[in-house]
C-alpha atoms as a PDB file:
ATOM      1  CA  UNK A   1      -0.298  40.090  18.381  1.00  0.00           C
ATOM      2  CA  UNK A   2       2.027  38.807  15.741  1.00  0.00           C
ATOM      3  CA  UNK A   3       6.005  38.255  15.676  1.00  0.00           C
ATOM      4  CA  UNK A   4       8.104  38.581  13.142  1.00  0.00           C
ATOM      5  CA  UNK A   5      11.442  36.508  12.082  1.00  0.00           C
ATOM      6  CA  UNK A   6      13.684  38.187   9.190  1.00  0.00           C
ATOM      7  CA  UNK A   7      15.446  36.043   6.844  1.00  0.00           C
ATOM      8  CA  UNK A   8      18.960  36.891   5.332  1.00  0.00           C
ATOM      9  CA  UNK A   9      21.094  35.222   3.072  1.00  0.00           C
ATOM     10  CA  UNK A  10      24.460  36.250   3.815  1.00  0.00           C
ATOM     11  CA  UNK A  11      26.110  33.559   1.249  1.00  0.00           C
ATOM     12  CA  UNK A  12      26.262  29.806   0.396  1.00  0.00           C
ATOM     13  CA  UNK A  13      23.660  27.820   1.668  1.00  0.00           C
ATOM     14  CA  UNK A  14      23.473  30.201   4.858  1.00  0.00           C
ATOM     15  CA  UNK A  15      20.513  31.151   6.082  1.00  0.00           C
ATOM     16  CA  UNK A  16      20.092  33.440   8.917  1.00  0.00           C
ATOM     17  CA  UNK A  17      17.331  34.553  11.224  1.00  0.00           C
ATOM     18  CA  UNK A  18      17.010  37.769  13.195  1.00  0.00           C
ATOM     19  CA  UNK A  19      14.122  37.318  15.657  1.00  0.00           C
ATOM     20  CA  UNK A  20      14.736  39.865  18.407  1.00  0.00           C
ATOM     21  CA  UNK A  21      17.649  41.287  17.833  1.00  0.00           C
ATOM     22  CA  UNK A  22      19.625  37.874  17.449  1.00  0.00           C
ATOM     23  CA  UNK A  23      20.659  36.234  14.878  1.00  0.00           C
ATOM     24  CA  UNK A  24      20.313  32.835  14.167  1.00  0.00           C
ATOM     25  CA  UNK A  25      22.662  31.066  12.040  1.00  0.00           C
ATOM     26  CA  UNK A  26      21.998  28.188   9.199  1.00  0.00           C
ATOM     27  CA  UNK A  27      23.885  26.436   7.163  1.00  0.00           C
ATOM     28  CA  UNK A  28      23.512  22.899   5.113  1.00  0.00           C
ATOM     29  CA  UNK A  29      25.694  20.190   5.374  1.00  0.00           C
ATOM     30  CA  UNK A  30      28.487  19.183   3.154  1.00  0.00           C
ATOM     31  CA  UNK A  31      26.395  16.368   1.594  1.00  0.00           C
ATOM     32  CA  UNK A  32      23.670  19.112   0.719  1.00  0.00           C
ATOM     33  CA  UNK A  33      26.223  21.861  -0.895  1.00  0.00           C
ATOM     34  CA  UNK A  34      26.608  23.594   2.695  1.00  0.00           C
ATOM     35  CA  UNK A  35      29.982  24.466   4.556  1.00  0.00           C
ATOM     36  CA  UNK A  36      28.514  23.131   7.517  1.00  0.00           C
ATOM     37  CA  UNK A  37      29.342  26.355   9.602  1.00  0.00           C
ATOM     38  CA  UNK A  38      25.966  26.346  11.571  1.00  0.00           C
ATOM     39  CA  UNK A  39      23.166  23.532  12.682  1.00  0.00           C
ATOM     40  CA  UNK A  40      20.529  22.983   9.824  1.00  0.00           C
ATOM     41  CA  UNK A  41      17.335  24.442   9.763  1.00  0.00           C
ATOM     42  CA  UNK A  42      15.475  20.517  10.617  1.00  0.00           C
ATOM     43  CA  UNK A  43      18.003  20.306  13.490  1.00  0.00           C
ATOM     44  CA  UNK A  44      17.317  23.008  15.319  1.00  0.00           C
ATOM     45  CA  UNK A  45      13.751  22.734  14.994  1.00  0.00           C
ATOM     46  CA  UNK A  46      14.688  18.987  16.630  1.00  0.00           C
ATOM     47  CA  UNK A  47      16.295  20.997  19.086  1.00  0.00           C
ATOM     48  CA  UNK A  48      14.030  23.484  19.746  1.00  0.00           C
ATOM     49  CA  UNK A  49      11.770  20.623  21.214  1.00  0.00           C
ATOM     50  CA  UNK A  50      14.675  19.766  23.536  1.00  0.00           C
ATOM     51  CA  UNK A  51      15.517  22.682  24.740  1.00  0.00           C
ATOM     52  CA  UNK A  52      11.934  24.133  25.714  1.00  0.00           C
ATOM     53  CA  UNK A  53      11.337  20.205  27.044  1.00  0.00           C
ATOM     54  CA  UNK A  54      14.780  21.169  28.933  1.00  0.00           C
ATOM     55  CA  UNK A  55      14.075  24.873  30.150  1.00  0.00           C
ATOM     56  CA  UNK A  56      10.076  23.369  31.668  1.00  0.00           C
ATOM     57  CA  UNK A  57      12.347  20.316  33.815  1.00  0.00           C
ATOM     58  CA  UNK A  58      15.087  23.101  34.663  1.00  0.00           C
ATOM     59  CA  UNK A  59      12.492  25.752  35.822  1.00  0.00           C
ATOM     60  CA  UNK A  60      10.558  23.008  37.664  1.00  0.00           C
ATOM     61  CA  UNK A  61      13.266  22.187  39.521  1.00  0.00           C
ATOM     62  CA  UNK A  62      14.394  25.759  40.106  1.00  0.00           C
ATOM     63  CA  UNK A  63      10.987  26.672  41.501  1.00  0.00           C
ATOM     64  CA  UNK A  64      11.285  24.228  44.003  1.00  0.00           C
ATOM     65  CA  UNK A  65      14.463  25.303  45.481  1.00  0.00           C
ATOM     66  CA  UNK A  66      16.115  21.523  44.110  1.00  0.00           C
ATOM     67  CA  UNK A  67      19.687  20.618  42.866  1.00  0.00           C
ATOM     68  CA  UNK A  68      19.832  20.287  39.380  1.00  0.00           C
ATOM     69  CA  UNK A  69      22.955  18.495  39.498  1.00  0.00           C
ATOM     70  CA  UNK A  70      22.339  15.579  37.376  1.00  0.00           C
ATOM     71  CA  UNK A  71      19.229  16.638  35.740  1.00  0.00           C
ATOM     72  CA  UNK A  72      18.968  15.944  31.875  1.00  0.00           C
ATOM     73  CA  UNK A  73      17.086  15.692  29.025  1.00  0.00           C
ATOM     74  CA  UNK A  74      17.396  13.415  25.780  1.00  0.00           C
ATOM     75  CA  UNK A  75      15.099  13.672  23.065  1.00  0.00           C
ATOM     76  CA  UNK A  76      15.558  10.665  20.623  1.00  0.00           C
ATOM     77  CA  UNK A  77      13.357  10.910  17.351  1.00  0.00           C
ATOM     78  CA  UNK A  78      12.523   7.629  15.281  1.00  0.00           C
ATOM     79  CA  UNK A  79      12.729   8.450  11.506  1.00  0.00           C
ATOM     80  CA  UNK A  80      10.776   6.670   8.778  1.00  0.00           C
ATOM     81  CA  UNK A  81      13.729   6.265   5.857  1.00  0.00           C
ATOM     82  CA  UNK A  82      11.268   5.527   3.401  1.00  0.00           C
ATOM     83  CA  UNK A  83       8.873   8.298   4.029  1.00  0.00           C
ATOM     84  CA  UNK A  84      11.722  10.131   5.597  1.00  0.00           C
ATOM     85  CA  UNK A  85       9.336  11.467   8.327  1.00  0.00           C
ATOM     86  CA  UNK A  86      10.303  11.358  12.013  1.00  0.00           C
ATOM     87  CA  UNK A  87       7.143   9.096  13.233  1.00  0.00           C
ATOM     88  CA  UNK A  88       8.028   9.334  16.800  1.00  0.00           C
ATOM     89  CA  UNK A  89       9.834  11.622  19.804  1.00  0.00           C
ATOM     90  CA  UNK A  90      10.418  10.388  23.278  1.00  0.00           C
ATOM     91  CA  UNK A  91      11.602  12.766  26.022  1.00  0.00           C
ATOM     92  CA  UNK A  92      14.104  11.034  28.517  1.00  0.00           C
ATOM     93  CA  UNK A  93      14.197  12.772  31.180  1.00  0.00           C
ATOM     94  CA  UNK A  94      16.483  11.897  34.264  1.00  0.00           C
ATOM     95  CA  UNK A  95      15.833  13.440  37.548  1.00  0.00           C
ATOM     96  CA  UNK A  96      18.793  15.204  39.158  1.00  0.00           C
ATOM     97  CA  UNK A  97      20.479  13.979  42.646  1.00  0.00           C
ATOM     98  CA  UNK A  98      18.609  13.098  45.233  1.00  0.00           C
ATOM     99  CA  UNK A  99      15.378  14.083  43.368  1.00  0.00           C
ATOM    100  CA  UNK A 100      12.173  13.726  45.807  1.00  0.00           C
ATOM    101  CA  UNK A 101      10.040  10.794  44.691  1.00  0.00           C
ATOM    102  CA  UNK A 102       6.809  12.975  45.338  1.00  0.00           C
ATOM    103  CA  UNK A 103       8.091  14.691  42.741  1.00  0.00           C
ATOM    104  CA  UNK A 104       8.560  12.220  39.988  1.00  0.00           C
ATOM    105  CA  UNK A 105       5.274  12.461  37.800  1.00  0.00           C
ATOM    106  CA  UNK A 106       4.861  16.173  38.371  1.00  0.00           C
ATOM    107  CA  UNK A 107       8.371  16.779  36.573  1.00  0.00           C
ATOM    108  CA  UNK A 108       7.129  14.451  33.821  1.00  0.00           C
ATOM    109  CA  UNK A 109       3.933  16.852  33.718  1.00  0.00           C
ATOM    110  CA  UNK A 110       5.922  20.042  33.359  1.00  0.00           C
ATOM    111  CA  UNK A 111       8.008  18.436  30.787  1.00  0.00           C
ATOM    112  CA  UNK A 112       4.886  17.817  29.024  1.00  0.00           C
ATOM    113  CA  UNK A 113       3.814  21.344  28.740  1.00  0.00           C
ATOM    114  CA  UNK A 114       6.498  22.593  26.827  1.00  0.00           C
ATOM    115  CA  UNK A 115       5.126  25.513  24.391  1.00  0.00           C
ATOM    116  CA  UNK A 116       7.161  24.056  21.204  1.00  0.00           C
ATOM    117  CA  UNK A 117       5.333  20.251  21.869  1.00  0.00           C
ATOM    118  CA  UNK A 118       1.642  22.336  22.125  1.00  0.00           C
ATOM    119  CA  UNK A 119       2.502  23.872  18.823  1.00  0.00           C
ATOM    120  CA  UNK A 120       3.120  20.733  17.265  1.00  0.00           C
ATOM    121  CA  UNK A 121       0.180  19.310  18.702  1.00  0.00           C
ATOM    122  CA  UNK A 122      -2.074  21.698  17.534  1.00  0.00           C
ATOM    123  CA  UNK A 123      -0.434  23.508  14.686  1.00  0.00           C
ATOM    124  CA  UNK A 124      -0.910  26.974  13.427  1.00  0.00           C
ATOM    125  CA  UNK A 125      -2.375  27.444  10.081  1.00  0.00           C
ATOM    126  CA  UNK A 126       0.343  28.312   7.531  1.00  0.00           C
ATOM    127  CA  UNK A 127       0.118  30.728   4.750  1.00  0.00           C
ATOM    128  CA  UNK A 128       2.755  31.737   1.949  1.00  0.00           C
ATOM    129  CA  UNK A 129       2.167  34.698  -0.328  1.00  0.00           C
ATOM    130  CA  UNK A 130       4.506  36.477  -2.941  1.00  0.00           C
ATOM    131  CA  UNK A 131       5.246  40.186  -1.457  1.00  0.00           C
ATOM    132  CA  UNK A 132       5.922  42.947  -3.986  1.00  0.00           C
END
């Protein structure tokens, strides 16, 4: 099975995405010749880990029938300036109100199985070729 993305360029430094039927909005920053109308591409890829991180702690807690008042997620990435690689990602999750304390390592399990984190961990084999 294979899924396709579209890229446009509707002007600028804009780069768009239709995946779908939605489109996905880029820009660059100011500093990088951008208008700064949209996230970058880099930050929602750092956000993409977030959110799916967010959506497994959500559902977890939705499944269960539990307030999610409270719950939240904060992803903080370490960057190496002089390789200018992030080297590391933690996941802070809080638990929301009155959050069982049976409960407390499974959330950090479901957390961990976020689809976007497995990718990373064991990455797909990229290829680029020039289309006529």
């Amino acid at each position: 099975m294979s899924r396709d993305i579209k890229v446009t360029f509707p002007g600028g430094k804009q780069v768009d995405a239709e995946d779908r039927g939605m489109i996905i909005h880029t820009d660059q920053s100011a500093r990088n010749g951008g208008e700064e109308s949209a996230p970058e591409p880099f930050s929602l890829f750092l956000a993409s880990i977030a959110t799916c991180a967010g959506i497994y702690a959500l559902e977890f807690c939705l499944t269960r029938k539990l307030t999610t008042e409270g719950l939240s997620v904060v992803m903080c990435a370490d960057r190496d300036a002089e390789r200018k690689m992030y080297t590391r990602i933690r996941l802070e999750v809080t638990p929301p109100k009155d959050f069982p304390e049976k409960y407390r390592d499974a959330l950090v399990r479901a957390v961990n199985l976020c689809s976007v984190k497995k990718h990373l961990m064991n990455p797909p084999e990229f290829e680029t070729e020039m289309m006529d």
